[in-house]
C-alpha atoms as a PDB file:
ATOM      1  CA  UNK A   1      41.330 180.078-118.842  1.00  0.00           C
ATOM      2  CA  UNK A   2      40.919 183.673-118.446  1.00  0.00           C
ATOM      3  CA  UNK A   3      37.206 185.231-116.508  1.00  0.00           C
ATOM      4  CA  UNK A   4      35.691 188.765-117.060  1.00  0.00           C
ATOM      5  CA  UNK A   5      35.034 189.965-113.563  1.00  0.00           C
ATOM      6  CA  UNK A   6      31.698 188.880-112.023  1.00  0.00           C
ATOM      7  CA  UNK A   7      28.910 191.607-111.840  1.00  0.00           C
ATOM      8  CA  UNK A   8      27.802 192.676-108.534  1.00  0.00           C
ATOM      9  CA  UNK A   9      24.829 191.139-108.417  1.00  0.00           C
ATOM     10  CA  UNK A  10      24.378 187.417-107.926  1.00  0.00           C
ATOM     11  CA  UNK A  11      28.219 187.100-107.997  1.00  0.00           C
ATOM     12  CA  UNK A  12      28.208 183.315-106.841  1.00  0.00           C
ATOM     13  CA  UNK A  13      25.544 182.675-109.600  1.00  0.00           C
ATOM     14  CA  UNK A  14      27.258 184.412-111.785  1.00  0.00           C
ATOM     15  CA  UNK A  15      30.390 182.390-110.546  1.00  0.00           C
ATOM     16  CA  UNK A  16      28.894 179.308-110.643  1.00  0.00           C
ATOM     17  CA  UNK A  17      27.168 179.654-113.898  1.00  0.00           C
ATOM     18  CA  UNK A  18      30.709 180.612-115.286  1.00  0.00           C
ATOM     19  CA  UNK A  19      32.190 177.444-114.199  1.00  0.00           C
ATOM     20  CA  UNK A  20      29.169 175.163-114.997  1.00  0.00           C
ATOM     21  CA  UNK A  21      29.926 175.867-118.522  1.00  0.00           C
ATOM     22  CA  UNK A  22      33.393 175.807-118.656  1.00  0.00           C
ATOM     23  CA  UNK A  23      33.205 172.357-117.052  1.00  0.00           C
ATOM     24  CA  UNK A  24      30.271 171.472-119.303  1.00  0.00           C
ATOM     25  CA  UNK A  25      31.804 172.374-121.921  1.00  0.00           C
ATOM     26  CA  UNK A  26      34.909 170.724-121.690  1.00  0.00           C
ATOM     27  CA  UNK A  27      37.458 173.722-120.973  1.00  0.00           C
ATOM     28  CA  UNK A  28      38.216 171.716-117.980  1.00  0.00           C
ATOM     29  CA  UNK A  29      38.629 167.806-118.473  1.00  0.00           C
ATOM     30  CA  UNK A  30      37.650 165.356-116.096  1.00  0.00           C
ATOM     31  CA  UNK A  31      40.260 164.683-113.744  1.00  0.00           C
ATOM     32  CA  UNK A  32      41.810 167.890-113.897  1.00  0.00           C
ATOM     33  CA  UNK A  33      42.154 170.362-111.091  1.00  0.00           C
ATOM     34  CA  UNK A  34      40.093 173.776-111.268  1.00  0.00           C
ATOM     35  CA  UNK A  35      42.273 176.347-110.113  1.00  0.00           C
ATOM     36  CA  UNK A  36      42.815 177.284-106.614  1.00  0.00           C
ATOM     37  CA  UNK A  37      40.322 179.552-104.255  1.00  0.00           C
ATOM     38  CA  UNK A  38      42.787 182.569-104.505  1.00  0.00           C
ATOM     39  CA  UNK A  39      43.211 182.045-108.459  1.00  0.00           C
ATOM     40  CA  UNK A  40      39.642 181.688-108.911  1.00  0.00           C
ATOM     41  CA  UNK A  41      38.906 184.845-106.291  1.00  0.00           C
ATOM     42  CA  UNK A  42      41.309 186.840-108.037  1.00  0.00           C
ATOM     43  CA  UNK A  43      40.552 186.041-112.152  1.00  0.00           C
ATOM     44  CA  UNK A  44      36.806 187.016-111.345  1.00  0.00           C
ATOM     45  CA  UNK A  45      37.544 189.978-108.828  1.00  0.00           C
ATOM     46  CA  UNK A  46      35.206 188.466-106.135  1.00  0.00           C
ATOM     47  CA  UNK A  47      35.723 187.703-102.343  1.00  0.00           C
ATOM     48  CA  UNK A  48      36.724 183.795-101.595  1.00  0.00           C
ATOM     49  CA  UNK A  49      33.520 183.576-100.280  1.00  0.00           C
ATOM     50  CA  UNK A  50      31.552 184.002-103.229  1.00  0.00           C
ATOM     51  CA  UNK A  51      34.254 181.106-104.780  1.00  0.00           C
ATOM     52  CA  UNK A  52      33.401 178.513-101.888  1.00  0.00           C
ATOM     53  CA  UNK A  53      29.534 179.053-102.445  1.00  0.00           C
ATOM     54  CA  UNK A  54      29.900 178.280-106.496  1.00  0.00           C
ATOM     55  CA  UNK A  55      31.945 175.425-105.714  1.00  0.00           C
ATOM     56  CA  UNK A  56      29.852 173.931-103.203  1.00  0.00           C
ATOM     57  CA  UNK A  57      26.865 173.955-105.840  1.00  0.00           C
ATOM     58  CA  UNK A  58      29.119 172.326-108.154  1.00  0.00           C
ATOM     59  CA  UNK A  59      29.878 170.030-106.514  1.00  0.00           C
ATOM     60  CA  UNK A  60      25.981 169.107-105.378  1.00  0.00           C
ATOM     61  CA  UNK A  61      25.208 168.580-109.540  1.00  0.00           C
ATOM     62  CA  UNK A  62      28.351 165.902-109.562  1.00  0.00           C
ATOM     63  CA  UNK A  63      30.891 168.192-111.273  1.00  0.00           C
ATOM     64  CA  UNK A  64      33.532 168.554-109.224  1.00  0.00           C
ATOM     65  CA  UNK A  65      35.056 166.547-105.713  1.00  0.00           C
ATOM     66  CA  UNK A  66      35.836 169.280-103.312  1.00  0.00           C
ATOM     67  CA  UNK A  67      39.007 168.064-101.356  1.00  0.00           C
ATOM     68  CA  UNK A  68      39.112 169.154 -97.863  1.00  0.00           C
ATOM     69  CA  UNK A  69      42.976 171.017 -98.121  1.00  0.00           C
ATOM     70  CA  UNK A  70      43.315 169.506-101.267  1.00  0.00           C
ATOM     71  CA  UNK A  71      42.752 170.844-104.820  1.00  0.00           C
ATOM     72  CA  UNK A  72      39.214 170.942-106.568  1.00  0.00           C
ATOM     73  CA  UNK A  73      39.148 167.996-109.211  1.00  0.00           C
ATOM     74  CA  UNK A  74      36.259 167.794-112.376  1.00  0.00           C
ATOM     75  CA  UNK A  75      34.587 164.880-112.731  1.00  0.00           C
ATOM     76  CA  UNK A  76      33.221 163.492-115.466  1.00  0.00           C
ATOM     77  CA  UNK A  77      29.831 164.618-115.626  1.00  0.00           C
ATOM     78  CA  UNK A  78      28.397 161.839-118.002  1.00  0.00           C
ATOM     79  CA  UNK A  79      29.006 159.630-115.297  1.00  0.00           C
ATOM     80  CA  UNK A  80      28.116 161.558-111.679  1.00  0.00           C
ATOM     81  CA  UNK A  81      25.749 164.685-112.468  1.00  0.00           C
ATOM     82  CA  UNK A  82      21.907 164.189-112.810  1.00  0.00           C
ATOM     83  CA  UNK A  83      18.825 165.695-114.009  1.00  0.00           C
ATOM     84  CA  UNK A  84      19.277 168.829-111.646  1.00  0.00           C
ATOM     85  CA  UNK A  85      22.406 169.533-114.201  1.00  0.00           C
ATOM     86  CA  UNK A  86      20.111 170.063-117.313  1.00  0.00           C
ATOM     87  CA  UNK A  87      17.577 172.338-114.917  1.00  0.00           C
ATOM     88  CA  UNK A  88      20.234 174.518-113.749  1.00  0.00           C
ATOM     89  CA  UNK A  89      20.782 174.893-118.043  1.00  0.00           C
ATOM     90  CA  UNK A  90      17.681 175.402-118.796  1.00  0.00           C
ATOM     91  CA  UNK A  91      16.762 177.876-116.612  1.00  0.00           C
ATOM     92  CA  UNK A  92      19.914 180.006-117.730  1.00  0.00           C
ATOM     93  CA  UNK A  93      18.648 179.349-121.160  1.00  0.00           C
ATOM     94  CA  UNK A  94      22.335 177.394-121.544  1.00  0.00           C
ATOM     95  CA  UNK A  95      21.881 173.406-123.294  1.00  0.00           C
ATOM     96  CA  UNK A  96      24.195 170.831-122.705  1.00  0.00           C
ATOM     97  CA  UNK A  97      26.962 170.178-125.229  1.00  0.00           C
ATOM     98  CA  UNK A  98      24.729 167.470-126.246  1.00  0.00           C
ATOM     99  CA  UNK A  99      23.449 167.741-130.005  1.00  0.00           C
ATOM    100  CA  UNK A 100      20.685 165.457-129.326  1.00  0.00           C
ATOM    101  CA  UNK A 101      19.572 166.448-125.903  1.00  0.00           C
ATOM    102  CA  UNK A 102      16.029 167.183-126.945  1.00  0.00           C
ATOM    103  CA  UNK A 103      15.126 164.007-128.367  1.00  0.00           C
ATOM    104  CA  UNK A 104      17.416 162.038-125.619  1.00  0.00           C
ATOM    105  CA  UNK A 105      14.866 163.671-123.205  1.00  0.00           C
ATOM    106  CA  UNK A 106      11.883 163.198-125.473  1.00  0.00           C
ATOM    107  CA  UNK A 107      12.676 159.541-125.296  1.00  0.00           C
ATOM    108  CA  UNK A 108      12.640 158.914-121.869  1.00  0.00           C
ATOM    109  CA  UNK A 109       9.519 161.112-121.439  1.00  0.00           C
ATOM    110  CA  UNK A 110       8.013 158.669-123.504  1.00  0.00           C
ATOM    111  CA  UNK A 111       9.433 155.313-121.871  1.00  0.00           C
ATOM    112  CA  UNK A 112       8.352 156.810-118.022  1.00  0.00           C
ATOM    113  CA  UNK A 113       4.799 157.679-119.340  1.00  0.00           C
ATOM    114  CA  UNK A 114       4.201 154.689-121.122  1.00  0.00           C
ATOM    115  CA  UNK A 115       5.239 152.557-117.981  1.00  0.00           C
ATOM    116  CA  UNK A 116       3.340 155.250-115.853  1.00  0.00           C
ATOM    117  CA  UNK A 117       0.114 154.479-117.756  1.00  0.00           C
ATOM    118  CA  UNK A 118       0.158 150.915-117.331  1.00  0.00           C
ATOM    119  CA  UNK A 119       1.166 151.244-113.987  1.00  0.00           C
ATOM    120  CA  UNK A 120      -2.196 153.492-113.308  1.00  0.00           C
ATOM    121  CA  UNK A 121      -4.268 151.221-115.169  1.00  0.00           C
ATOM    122  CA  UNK A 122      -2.744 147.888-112.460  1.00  0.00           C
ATOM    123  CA  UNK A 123      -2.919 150.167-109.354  1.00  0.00           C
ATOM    124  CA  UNK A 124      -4.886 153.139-109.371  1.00  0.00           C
ATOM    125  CA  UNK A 125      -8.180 153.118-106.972  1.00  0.00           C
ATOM    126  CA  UNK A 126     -11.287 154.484-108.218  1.00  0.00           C
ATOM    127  CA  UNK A 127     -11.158 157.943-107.340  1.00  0.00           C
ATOM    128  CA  UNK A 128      -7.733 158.616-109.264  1.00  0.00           C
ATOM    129  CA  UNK A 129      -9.459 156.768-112.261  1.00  0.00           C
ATOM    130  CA  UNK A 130     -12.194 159.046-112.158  1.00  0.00           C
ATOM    131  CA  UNK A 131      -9.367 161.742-111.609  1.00  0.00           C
ATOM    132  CA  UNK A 132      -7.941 160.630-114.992  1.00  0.00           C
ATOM    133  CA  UNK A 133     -10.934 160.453-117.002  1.00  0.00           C
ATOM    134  CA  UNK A 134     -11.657 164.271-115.673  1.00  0.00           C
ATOM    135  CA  UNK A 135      -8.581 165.783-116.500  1.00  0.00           C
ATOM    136  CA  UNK A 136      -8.985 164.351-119.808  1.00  0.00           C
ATOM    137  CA  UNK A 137     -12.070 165.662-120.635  1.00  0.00           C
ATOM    138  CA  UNK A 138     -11.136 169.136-119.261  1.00  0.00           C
ATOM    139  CA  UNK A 139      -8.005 168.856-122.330  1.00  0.00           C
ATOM    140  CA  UNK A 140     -10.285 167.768-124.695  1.00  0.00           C
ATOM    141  CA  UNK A 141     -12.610 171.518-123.574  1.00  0.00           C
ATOM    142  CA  UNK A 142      -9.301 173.434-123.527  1.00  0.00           C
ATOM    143  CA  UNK A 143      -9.105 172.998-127.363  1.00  0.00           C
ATOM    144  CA  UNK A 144      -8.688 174.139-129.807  1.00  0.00           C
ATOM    145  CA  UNK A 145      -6.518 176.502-127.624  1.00  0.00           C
ATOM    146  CA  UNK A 146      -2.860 175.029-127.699  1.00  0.00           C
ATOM    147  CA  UNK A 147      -1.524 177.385-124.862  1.00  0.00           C
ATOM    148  CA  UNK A 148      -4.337 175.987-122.799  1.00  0.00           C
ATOM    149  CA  UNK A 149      -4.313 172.492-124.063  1.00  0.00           C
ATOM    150  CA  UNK A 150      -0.230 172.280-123.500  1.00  0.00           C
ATOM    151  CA  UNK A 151      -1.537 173.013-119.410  1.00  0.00           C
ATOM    152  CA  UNK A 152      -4.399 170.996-119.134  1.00  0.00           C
ATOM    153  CA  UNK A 153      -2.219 168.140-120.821  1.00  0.00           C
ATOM    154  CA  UNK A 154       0.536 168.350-118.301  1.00  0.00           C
ATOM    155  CA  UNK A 155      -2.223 167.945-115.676  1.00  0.00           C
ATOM    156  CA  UNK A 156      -3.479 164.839-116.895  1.00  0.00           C
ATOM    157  CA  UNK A 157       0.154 163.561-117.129  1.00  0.00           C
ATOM    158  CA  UNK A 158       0.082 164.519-113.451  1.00  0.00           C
ATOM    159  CA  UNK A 159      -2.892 162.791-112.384  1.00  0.00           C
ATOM    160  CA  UNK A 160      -0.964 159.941-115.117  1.00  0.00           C
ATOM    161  CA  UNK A 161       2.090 159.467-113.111  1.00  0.00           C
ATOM    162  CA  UNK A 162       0.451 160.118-109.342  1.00  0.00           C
ATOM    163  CA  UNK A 163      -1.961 157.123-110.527  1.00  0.00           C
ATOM    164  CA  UNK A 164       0.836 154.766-111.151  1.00  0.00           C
ATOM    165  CA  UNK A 165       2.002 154.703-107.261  1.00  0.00           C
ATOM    166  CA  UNK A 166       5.369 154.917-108.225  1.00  0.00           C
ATOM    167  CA  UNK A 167       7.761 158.096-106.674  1.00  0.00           C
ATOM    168  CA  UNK A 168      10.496 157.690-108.624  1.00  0.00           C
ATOM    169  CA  UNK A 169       8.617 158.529-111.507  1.00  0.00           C
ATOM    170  CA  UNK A 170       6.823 161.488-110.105  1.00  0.00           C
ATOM    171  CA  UNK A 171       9.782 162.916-109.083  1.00  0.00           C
ATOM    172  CA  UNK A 172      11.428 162.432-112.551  1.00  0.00           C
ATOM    173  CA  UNK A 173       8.080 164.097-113.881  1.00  0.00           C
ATOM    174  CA  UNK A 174       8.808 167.209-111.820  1.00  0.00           C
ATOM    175  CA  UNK A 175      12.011 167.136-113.196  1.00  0.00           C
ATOM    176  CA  UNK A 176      11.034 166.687-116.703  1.00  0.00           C
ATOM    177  CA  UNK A 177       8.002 169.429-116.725  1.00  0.00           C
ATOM    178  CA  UNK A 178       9.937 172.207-115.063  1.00  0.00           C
ATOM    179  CA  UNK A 179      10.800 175.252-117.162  1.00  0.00           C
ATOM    180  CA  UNK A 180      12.034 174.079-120.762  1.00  0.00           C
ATOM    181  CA  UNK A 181      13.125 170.645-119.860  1.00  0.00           C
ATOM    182  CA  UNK A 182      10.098 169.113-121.147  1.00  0.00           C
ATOM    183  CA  UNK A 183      10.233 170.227-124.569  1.00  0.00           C
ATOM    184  CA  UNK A 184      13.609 170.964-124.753  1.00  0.00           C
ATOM    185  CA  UNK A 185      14.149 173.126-128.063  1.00  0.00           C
ATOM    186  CA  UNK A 186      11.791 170.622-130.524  1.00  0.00           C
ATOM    187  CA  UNK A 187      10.075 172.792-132.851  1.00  0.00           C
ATOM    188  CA  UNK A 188       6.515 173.445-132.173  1.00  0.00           C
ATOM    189  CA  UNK A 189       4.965 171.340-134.558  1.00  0.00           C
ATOM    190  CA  UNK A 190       6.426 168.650-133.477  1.00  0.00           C
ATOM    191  CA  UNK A 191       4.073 168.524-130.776  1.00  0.00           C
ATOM    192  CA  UNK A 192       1.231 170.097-132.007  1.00  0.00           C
ATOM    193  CA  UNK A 193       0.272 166.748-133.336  1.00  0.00           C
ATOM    194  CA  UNK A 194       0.367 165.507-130.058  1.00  0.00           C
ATOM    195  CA  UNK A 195      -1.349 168.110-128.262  1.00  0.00           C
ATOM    196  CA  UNK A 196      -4.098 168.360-130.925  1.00  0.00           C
ATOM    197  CA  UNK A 197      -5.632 164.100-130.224  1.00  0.00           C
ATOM    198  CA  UNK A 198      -7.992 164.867-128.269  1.00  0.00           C
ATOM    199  CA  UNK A 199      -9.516 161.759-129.490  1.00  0.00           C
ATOM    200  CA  UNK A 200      -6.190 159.605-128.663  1.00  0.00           C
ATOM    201  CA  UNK A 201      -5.819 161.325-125.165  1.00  0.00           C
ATOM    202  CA  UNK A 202      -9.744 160.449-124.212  1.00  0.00           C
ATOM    203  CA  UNK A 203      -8.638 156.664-125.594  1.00  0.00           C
ATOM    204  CA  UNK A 204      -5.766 156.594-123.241  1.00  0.00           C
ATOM    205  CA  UNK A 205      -7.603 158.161-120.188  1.00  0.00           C
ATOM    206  CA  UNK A 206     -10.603 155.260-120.981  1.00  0.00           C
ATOM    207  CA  UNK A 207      -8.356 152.286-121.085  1.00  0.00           C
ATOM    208  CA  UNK A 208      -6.584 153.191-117.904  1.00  0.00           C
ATOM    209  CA  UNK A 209      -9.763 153.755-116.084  1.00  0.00           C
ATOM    210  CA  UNK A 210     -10.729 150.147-117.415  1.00  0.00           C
ATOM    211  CA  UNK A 211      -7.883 148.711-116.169  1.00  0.00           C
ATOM    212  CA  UNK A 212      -6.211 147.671-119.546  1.00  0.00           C
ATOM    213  CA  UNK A 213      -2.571 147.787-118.836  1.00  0.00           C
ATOM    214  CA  UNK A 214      -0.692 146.707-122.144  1.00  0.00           C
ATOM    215  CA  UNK A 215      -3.106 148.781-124.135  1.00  0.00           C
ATOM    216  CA  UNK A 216      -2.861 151.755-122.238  1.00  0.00           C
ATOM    217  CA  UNK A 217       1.255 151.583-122.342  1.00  0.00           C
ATOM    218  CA  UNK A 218       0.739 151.176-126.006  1.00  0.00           C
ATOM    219  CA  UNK A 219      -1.310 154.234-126.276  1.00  0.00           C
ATOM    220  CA  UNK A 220       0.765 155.938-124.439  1.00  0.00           C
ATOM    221  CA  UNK A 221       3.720 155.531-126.073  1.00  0.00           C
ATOM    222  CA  UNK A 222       2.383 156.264-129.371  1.00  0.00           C
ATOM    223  CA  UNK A 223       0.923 159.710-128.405  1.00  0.00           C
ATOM    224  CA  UNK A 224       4.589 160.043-126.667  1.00  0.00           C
ATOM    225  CA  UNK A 225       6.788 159.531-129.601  1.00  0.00           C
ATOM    226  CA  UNK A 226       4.689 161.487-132.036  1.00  0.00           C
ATOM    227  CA  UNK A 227       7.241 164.548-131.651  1.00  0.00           C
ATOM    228  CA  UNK A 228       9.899 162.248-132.042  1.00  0.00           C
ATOM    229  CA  UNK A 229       9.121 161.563-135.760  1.00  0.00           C
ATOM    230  CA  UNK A 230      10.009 158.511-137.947  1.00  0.00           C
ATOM    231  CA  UNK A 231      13.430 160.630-139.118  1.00  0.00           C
ATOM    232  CA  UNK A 232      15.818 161.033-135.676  1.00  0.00           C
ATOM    233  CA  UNK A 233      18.281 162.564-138.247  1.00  0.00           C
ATOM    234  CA  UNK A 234      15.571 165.205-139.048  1.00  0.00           C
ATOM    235  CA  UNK A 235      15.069 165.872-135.784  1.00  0.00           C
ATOM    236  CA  UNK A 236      18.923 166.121-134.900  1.00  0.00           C
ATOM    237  CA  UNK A 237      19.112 169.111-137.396  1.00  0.00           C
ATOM    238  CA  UNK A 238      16.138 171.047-136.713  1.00  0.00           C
ATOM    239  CA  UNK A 239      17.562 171.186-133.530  1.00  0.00           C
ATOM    240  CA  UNK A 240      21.175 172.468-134.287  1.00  0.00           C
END
């Protein structure tokens, strides 16, 4: 695989990025050696340096096995990279080679804050309760501004997942509401339903703070999966 030279600035992003995609992307197969320091160095007319830095991130996100002397293998990424892949993609404004990326992260936003909300209502103390119930009524005064009720809805999610005592989901919440990732590329009305019940958000916030778990899951989920739809296929090819 031929490279344009990398421009002078950023030149192990602009390495890295390079390779990201070509791996990504399936130019280079799992299994299969990248080419060597000096090949790579010389196709994009940068300083081994720069190489060793790009590979080093790669190898971080689970695409590659660095071999110390050895050559540089791909891995196969479905199997060793993580969520920190798709940030890296959405912050380039890159996407997976995944047609249904958006709703495969749509989904699982859905299944962590259902579980999230029943978790809250079992084991949250008072005070984040009372946290919950506030941050819903400040998105229910944020509307009928969406800009504004898209930010105040994230921080009730927030106060959501810190209420359910459980890291690994916070964590995967951070992951999931950083840049792009959250929405992926739905189209906006998908969620404007969503965003738009206040009535269904205040519901959710109330059942948690009552300690109803199963009906707060269920409420959850349902305000969750509104962008999904009833038609998956639909969704598929709005987003192609």
């Amino acid at each position: 695989m031929d490279f344009d030279p990398a421009p002078r600035l950023s030149v192990s992003d602009y390495v890295f990025g390079r390779l990201r995609d070509a791996i990504v992307g399936g130019a280079y197969p799992a299994g299969d050696p990248l080419p060597s320091e000096r090949e790579l160095a010389a196709g994009f007319a940068v300083n081994r340096h720069a190489i060793r830095e790009a590979l080093r991130r790669l190898q971080q996100l689970g695409l590659v096995r660095v071999s110390q002397g050895g050559a540089t293998r791909v891995l196969d990424w479905r199997a060793t990279a993580g969520l920190d892949l798709a940030m890296t993609l959405t912050t380039a404004e890159d996407v997976l080679p995944v047609e249904t990326l958006a709703r495969d992260v749509l989904e699982m936003r859905a299944c962590i804050g259902a579980d999230a909300a029943r978790l809250a209502a079992e084991r949250a103390g008072r005070p984040a309760r009372d946290a919950i119930l506030e941050a819903a009524e400040a998105y229910a005064d944020a509307a009928p501004d969406l800009a504004a009720m898209a930010v105040a809805d994230l921080a009730l999610w927030r106060r959501i997942v810190e209420g359910s005592g459980n890291i690994a989901y916070l964590l995967a919440f951070n992951s999931l509401t950083a840049g792009t990732l959250a929405v992926g590329h739905v189209p906006a009305h998908r969620r404007t339903e969503e965003l738009l019940n206040v009535t269904a958000h205040r519901r959710l916030a109330a059942l948690i703070s009552a300690g109803a778990a199963a009906e707060a899951e269920q409420a959850a989920r349902g305000l969750l999966t509104a962008p999904l739809g009833s038609d998956t296929a639909l969704i598929e090819k709005e987003q192609r």
